[in-house]
PDB file of N, CA and C in Angstrom:
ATOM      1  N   UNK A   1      -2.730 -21.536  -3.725  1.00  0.00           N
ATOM      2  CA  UNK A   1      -1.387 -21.123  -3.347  1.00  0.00           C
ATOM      3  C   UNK A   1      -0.416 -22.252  -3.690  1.00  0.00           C
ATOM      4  N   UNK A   2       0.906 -21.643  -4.083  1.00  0.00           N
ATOM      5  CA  UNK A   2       1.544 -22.843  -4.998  1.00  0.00           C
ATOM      6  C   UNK A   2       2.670 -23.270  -3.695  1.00  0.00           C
ATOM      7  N   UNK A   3       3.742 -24.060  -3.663  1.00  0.00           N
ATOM      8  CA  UNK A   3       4.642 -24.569  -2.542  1.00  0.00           C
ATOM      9  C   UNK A   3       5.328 -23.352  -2.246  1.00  0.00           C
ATOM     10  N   UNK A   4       5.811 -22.509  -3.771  1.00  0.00           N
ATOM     11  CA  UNK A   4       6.401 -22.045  -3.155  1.00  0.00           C
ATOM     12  C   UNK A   4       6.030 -20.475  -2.341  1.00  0.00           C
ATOM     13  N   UNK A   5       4.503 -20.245  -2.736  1.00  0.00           N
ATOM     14  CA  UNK A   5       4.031 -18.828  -2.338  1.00  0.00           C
ATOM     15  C   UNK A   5       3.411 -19.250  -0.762  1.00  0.00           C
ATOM     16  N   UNK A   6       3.485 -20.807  -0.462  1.00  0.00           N
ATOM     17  CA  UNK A   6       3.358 -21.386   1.062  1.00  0.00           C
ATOM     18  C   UNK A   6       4.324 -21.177   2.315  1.00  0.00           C
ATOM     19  N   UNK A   7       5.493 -21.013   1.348  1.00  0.00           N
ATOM     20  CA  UNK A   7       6.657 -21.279   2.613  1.00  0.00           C
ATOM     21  C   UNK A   7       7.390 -19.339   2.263  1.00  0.00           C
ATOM     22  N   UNK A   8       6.254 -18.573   2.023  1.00  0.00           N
ATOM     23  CA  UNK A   8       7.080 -16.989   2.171  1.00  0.00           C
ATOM     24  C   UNK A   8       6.378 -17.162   3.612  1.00  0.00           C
ATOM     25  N   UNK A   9       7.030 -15.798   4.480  1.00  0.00           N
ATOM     26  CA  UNK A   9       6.262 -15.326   5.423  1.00  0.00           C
ATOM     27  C   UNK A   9       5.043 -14.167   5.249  1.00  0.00           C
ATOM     28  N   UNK A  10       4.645 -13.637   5.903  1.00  0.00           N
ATOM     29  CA  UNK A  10       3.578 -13.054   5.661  1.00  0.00           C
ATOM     30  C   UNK A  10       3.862 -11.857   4.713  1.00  0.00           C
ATOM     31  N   UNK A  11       5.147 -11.111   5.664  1.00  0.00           N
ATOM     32  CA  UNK A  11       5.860  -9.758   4.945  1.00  0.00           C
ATOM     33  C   UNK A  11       6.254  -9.724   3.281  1.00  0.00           C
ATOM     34  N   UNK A  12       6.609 -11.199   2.989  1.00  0.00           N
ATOM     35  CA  UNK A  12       6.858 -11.604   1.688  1.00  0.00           C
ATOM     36  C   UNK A  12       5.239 -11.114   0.828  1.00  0.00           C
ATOM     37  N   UNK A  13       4.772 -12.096   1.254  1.00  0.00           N
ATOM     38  CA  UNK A  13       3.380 -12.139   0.677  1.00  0.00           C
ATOM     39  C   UNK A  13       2.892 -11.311   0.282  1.00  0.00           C
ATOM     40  N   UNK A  14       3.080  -9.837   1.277  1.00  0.00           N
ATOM     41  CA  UNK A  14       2.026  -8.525   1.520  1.00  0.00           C
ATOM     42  C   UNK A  14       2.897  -8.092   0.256  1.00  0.00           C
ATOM     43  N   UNK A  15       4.129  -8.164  -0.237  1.00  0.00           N
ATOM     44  CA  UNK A  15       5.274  -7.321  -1.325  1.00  0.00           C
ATOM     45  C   UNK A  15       4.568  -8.117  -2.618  1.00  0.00           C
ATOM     46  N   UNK A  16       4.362  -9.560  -2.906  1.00  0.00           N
ATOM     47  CA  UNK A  16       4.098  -9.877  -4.071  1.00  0.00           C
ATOM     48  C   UNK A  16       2.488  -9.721  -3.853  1.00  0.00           C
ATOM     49  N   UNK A  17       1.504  -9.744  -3.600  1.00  0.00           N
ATOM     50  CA  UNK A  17       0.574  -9.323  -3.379  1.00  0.00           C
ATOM     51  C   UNK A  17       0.566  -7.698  -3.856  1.00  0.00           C
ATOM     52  N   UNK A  18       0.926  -6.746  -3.367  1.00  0.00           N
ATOM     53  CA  UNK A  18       0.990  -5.458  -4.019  1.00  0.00           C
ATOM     54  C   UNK A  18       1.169  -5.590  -5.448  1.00  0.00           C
ATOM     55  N   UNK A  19       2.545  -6.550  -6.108  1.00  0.00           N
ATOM     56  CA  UNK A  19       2.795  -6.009  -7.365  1.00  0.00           C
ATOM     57  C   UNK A  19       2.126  -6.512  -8.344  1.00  0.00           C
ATOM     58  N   UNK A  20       1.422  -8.006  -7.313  1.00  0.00           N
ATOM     59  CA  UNK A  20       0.123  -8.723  -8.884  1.00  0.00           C
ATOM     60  C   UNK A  20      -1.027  -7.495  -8.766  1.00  0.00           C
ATOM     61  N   UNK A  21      -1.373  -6.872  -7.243  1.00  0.00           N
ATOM     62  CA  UNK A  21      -2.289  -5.822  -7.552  1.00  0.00           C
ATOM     63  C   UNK A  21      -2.007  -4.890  -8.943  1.00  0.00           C
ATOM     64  N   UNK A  22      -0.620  -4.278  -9.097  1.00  0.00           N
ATOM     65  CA  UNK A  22      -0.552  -3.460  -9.677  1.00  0.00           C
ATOM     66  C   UNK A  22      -0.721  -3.201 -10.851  1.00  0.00           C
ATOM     67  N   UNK A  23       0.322  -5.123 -11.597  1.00  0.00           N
ATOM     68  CA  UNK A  23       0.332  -5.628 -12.562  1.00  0.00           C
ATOM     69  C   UNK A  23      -1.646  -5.575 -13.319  1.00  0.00           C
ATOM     70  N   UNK A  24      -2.073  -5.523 -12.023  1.00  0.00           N
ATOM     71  CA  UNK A  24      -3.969  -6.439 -12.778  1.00  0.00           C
ATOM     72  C   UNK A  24      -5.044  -4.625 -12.432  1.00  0.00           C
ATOM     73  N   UNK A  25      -4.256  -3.939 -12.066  1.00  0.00           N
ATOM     74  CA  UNK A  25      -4.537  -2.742 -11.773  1.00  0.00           C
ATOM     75  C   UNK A  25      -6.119  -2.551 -10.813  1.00  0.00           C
ATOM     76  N   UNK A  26      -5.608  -3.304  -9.604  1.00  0.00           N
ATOM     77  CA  UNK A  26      -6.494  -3.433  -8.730  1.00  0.00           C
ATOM     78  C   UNK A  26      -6.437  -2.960  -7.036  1.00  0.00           C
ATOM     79  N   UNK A  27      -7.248  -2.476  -6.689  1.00  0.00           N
ATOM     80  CA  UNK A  27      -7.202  -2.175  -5.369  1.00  0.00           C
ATOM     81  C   UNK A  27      -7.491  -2.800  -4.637  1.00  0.00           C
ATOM     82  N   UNK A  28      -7.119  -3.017  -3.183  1.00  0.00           N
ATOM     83  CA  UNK A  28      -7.309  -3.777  -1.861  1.00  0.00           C
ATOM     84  C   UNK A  28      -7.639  -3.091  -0.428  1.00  0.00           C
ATOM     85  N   UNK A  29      -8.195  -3.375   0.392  1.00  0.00           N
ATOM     86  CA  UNK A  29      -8.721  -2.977   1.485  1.00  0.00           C
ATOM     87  C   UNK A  29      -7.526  -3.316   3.152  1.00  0.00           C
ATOM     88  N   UNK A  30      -7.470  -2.860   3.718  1.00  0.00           N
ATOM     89  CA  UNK A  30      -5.938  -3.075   4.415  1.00  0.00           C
ATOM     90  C   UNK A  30      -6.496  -4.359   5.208  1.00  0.00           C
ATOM     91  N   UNK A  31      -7.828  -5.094   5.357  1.00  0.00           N
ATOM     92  CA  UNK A  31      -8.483  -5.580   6.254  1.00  0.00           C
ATOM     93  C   UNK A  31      -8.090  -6.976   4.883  1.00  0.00           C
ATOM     94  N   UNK A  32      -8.587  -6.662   3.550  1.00  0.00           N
ATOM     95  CA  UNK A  32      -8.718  -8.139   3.134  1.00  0.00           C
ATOM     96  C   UNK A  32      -6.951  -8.347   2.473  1.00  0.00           C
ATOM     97  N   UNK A  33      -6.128  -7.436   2.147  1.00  0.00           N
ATOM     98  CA  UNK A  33      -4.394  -7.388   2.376  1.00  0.00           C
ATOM     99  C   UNK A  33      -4.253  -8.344   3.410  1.00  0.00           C
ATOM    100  N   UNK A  34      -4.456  -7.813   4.599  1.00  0.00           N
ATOM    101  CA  UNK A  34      -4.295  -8.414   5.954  1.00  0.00           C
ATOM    102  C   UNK A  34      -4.638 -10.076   5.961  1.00  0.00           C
ATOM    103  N   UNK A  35      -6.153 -10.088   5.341  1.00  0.00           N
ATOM    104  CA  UNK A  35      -6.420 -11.923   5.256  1.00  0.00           C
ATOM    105  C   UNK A  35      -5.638 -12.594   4.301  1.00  0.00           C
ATOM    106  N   UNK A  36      -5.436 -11.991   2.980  1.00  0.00           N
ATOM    107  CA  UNK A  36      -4.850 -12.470   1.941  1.00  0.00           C
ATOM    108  C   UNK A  36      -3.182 -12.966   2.544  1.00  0.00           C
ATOM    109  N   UNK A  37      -2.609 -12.257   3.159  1.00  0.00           N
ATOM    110  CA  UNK A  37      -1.504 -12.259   3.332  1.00  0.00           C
ATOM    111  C   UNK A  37      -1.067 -12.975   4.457  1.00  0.00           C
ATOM    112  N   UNK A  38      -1.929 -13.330   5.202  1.00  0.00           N
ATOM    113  CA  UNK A  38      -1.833 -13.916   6.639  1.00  0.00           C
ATOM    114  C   UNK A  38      -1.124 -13.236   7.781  1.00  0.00           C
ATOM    115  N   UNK A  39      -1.328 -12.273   7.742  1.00  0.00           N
ATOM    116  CA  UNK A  39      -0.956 -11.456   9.061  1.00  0.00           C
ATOM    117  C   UNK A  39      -1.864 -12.080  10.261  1.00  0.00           C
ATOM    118  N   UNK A  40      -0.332 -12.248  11.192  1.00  0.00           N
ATOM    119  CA  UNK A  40      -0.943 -12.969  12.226  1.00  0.00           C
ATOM    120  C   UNK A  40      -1.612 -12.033  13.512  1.00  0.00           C
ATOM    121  N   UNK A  41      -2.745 -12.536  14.076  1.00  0.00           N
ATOM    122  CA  UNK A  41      -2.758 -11.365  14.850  1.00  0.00           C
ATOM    123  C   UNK A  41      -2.184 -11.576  16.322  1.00  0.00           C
ATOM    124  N   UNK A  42      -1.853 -10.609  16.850  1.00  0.00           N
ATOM    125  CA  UNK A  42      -2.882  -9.279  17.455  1.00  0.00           C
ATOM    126  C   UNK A  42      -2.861  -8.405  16.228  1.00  0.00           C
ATOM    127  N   UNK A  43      -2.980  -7.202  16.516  1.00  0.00           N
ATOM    128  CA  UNK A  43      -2.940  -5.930  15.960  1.00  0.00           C
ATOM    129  C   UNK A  43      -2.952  -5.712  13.943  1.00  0.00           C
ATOM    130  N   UNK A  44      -3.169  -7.161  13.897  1.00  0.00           N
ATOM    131  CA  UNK A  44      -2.903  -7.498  12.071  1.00  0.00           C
ATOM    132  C   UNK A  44      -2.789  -6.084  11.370  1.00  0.00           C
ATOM    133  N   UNK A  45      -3.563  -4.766  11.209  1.00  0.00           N
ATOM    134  CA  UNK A  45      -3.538  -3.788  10.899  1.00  0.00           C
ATOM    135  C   UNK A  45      -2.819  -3.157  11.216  1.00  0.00           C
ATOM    136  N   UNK A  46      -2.279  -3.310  12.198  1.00  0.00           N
ATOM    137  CA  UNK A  46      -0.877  -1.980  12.675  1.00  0.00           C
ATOM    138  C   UNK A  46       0.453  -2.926  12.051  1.00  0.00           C
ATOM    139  N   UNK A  47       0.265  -4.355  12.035  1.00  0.00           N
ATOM    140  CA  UNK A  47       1.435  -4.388  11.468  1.00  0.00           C
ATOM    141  C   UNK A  47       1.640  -4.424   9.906  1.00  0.00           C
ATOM    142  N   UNK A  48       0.653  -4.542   9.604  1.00  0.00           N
ATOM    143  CA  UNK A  48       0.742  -4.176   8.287  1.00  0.00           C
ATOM    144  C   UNK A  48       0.516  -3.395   7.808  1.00  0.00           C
ATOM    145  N   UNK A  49       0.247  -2.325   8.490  1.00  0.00           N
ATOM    146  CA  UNK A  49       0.658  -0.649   8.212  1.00  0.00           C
ATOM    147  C   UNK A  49       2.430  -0.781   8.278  1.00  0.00           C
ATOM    148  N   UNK A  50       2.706  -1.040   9.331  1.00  0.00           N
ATOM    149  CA  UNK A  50       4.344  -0.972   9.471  1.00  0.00           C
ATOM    150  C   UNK A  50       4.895  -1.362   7.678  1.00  0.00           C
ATOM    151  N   UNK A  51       4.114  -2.462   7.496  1.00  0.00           N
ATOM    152  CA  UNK A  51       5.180  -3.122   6.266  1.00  0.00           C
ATOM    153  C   UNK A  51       4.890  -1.873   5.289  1.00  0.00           C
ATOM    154  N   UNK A  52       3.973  -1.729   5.149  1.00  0.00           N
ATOM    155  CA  UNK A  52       3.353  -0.832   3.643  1.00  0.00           C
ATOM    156  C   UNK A  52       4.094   0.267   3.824  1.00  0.00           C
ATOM    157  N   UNK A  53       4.541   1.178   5.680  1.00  0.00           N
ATOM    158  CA  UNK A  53       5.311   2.307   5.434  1.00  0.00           C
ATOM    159  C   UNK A  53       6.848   2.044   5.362  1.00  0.00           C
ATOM    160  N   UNK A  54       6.988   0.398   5.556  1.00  0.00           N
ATOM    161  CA  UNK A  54       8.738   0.594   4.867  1.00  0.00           C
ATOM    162  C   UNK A  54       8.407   0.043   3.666  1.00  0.00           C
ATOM    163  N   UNK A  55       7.751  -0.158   3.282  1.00  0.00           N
ATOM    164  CA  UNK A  55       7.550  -0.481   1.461  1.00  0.00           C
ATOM    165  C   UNK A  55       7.432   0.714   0.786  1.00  0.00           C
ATOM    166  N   UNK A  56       6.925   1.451   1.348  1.00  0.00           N
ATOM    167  CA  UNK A  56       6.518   3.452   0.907  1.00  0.00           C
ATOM    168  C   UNK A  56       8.368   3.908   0.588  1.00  0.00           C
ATOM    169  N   UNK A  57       8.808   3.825   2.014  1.00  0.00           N
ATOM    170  CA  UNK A  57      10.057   4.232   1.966  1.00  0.00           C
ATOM    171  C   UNK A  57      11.121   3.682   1.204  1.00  0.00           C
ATOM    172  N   UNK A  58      11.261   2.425   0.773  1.00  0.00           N
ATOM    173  CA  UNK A  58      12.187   1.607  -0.204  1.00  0.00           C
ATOM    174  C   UNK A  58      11.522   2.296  -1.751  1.00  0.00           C
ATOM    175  N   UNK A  59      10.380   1.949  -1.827  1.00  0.00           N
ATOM    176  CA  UNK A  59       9.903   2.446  -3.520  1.00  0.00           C
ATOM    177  C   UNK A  59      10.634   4.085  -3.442  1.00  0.00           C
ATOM    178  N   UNK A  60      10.136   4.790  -2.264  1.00  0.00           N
ATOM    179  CA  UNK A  60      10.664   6.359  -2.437  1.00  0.00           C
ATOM    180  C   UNK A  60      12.197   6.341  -2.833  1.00  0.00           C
ATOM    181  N   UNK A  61      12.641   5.509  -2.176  1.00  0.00           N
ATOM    182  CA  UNK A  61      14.570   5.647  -2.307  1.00  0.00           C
ATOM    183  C   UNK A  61      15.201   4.985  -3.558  1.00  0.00           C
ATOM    184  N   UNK A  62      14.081   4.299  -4.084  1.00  0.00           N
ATOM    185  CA  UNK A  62      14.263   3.634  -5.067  1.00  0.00           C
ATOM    186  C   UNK A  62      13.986   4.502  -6.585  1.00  0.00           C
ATOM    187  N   UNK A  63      12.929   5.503  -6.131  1.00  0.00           N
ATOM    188  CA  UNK A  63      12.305   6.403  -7.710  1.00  0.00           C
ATOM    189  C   UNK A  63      11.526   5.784  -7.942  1.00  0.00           C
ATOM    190  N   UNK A  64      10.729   4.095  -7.214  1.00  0.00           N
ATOM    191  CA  UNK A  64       9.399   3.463  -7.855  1.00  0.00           C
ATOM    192  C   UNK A  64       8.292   4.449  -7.404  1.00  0.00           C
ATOM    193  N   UNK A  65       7.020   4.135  -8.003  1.00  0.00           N
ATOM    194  CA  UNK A  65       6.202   4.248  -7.947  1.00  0.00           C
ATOM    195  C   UNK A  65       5.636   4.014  -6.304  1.00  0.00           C
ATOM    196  N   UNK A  66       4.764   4.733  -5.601  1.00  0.00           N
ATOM    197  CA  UNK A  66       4.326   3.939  -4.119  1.00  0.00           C
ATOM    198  C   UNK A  66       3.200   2.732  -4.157  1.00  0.00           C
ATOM    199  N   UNK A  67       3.713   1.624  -3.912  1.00  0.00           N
ATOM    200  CA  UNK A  67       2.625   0.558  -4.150  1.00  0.00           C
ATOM    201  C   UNK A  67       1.653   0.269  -3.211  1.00  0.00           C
ATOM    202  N   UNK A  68       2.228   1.068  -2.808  1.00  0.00           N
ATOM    203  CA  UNK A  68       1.215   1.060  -1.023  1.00  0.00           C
ATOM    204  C   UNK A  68      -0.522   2.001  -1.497  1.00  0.00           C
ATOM    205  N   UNK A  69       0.328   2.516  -2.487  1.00  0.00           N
ATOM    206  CA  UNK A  69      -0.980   3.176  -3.104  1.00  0.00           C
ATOM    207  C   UNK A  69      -2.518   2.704  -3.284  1.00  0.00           C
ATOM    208  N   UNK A  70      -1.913   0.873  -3.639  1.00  0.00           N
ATOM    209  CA  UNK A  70      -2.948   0.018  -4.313  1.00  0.00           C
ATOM    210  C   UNK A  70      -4.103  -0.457  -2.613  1.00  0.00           C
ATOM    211  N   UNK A  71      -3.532  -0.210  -1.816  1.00  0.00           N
ATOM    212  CA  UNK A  71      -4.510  -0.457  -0.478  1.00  0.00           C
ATOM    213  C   UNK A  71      -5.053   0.641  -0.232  1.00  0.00           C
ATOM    214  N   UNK A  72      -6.461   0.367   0.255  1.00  0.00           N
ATOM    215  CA  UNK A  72      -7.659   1.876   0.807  1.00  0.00           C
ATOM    216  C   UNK A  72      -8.335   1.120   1.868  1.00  0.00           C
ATOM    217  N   UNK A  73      -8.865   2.511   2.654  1.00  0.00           N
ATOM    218  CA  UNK A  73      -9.599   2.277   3.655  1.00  0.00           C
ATOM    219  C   UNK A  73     -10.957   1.296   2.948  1.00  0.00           C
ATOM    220  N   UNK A  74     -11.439   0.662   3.782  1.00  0.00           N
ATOM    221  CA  UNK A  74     -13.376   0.576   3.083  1.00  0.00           C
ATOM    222  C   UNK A  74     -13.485   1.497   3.413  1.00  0.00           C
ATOM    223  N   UNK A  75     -13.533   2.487   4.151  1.00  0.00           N
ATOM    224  CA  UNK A  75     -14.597   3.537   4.150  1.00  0.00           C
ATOM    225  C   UNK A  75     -14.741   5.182   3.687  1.00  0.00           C
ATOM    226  N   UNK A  76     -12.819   4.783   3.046  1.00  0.00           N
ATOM    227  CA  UNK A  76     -12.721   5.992   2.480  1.00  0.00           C
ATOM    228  C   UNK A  76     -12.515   5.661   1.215  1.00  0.00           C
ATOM    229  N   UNK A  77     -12.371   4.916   0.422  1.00  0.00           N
ATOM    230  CA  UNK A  77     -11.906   4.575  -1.016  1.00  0.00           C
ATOM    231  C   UNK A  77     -10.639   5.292  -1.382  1.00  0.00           C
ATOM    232  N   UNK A  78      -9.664   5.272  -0.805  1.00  0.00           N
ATOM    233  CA  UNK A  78      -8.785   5.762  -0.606  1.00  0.00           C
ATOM    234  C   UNK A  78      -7.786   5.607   0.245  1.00  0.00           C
ATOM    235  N   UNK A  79      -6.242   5.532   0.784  1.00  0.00           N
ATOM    236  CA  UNK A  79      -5.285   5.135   1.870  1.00  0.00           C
ATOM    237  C   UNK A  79      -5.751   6.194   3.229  1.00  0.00           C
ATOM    238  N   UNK A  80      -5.335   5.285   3.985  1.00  0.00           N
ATOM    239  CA  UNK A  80      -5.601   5.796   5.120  1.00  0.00           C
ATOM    240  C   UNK A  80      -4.743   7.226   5.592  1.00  0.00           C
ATOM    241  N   UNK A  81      -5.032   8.207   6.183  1.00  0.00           N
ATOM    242  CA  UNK A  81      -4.432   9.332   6.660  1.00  0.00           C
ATOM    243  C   UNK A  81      -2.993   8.902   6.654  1.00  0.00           C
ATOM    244  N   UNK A  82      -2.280   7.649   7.047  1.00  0.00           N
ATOM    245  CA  UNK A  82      -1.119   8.024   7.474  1.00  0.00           C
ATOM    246  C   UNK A  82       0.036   7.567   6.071  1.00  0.00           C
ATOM    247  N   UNK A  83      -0.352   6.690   4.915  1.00  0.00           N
ATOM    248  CA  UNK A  83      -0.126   6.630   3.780  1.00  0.00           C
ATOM    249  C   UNK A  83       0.034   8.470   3.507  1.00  0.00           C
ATOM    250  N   UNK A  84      -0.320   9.098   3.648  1.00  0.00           N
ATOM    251  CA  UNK A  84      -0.197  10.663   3.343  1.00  0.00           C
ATOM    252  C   UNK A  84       0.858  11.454   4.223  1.00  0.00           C
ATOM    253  N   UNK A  85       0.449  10.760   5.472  1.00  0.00           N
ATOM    254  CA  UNK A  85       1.514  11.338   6.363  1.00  0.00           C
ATOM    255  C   UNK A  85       3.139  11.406   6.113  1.00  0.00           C
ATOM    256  N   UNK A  86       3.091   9.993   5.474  1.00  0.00           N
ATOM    257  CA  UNK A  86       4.370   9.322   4.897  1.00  0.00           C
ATOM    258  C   UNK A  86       4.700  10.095   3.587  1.00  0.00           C
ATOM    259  N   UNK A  87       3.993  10.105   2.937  1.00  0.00           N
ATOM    260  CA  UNK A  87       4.236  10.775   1.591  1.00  0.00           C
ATOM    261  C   UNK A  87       4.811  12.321   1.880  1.00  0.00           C
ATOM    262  N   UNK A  88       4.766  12.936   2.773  1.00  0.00           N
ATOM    263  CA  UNK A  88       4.651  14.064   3.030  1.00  0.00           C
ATOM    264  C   UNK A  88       5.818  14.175   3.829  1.00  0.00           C
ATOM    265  N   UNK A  89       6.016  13.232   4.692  1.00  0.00           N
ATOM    266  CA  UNK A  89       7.707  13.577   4.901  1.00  0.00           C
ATOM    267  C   UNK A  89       8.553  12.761   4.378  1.00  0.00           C
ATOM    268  N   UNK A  90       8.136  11.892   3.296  1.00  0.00           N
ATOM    269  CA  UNK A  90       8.990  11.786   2.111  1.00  0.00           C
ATOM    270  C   UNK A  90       9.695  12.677   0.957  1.00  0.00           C
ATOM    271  N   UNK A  91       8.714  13.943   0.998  1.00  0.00           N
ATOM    272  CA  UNK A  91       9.188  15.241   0.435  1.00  0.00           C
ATOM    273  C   UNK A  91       8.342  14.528  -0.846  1.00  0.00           C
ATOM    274  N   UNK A  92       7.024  13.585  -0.879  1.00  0.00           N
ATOM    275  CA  UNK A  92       6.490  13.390  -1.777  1.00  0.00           C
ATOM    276  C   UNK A  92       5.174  14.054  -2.501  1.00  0.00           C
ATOM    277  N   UNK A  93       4.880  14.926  -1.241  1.00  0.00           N
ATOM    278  CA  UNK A  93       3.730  15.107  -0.909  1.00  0.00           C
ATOM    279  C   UNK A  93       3.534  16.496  -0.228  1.00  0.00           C
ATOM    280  N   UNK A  94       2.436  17.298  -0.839  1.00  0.00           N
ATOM    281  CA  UNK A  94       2.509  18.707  -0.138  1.00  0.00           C
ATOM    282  C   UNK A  94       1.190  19.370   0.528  1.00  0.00           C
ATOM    283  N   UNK A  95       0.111  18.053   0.205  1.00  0.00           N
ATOM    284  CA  UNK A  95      -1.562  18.543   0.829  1.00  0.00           C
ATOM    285  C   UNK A  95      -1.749  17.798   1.848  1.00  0.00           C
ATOM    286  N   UNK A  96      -3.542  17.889   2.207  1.00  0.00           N
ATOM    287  CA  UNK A  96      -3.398  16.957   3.309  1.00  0.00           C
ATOM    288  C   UNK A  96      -3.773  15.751   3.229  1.00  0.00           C
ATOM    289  N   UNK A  97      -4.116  15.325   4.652  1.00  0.00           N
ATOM    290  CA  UNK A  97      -3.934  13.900   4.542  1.00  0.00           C
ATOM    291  C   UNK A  97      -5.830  13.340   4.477  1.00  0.00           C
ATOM    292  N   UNK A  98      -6.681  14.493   3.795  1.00  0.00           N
ATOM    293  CA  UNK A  98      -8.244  14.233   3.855  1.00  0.00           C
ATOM    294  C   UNK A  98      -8.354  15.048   2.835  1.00  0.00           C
ATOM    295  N   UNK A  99      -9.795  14.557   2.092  1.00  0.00           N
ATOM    296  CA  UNK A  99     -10.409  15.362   0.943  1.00  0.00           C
ATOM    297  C   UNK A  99      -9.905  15.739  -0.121  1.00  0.00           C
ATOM    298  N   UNK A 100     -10.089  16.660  -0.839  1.00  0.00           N
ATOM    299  CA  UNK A 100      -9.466  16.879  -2.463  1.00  0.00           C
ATOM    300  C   UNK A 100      -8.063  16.312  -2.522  1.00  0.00           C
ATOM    301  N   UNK A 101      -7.271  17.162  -1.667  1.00  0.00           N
ATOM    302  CA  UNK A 101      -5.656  16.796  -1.832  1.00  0.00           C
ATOM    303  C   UNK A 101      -5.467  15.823  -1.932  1.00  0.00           C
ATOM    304  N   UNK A 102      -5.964  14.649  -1.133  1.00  0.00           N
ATOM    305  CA  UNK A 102      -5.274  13.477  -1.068  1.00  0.00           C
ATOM    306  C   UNK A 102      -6.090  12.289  -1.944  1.00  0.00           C
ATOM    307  N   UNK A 103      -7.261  13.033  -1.933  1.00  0.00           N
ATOM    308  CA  UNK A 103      -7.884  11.934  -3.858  1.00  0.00           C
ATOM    309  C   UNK A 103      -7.091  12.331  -4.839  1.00  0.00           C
ATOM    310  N   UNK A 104      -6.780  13.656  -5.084  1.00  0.00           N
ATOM    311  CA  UNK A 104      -5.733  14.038  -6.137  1.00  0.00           C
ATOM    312  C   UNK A 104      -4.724  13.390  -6.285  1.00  0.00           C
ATOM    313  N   UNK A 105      -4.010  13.219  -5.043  1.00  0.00           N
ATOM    314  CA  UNK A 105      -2.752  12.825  -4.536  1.00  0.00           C
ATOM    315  C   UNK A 105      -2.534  11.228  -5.505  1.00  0.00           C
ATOM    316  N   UNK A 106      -3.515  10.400  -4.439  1.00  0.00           N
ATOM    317  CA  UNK A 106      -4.089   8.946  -4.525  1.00  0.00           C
ATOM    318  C   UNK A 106      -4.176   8.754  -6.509  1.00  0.00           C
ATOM    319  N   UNK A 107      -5.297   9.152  -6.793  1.00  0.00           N
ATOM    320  CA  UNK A 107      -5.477   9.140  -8.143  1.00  0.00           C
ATOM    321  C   UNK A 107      -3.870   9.412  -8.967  1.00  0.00           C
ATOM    322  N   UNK A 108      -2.803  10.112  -8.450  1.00  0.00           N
ATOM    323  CA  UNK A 108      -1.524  10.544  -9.425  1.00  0.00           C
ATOM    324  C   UNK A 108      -0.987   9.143  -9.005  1.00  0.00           C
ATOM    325  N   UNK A 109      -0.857   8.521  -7.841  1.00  0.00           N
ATOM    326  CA  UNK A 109      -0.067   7.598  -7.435  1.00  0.00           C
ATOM    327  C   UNK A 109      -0.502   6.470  -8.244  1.00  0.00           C
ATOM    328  N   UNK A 110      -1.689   6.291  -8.062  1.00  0.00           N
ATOM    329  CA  UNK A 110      -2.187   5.248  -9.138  1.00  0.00           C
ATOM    330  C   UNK A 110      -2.045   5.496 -10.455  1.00  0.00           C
ATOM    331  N   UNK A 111      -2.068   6.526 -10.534  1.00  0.00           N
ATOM    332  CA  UNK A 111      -1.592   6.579 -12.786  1.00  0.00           C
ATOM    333  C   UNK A 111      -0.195   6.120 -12.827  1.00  0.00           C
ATOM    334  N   UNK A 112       0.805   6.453 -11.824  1.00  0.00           N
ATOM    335  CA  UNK A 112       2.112   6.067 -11.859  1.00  0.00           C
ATOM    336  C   UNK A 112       2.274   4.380 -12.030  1.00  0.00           C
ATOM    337  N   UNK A 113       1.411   4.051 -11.006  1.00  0.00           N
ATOM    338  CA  UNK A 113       1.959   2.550 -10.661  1.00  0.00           C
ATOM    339  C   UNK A 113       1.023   1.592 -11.718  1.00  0.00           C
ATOM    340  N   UNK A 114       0.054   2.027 -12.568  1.00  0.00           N
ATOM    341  CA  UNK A 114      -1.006   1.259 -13.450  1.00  0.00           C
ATOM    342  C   UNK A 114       0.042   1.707 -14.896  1.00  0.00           C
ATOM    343  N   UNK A 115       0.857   2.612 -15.136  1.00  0.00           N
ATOM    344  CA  UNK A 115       0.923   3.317 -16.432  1.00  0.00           C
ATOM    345  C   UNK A 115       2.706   3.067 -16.422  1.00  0.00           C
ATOM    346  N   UNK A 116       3.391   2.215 -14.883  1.00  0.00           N
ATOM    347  CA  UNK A 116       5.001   2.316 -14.797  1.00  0.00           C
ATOM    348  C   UNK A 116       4.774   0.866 -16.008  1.00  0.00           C
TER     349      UNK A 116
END
């Protein structure tokens, strides 16, 4: 880590962290996001759910791509239910938030953000 990727805060981190993911077309787990980025705890996962769903919402208002895309459960290979939830009352999104729809879903989001 260089001086100056020392003195961001965590929220910083979790934003350039997404876009070298995107840039290297790689996925992340919300658990090793969370270490990488230094989310402090308690709750490290809920708050960095928070960041990823106002990062969802800025890319949406923006016409980017969702970079939030590039994080998955471990155990689903894929974003967690509420990454969908979001998409969906973003007016981004029209299936659900489990199974075909939302690998479909997942897989379009990622051609966007590997192919922007």
């Amino acid at each position: 880590m260089n001086m100056q990727e020392s003195s961001l805060d965590w929220t910083q981190k979790v934003e350039l962290l997404l876009d070298s993911l995107c840039l290297s077309h790689k996925l992340i787990t919300y658990a090793e996001l969370a270490e990488a980025s230094g989310v402090t705890p308690p709750h490290k996962i809920h708050k960095l759910t928070e960041v990823l769903e106002r990062l969802m919402q800025a890319d949406c208002k923006a016409g980017r791509p969702l970079r939030a895309a590039v994080v998955i459960s471990k155990v689903r290979d894929i974003p967690a239910p509420g990454f969908f939830s979001l998409a969906k009352s973003l007016g981004l999104y029209e299936g659900t938030e489990t199974g075909a729809d939302a690998i479909a879903y997942h897989q379009t989001c990622l051609h966007a953000l590997f192919n922007a």
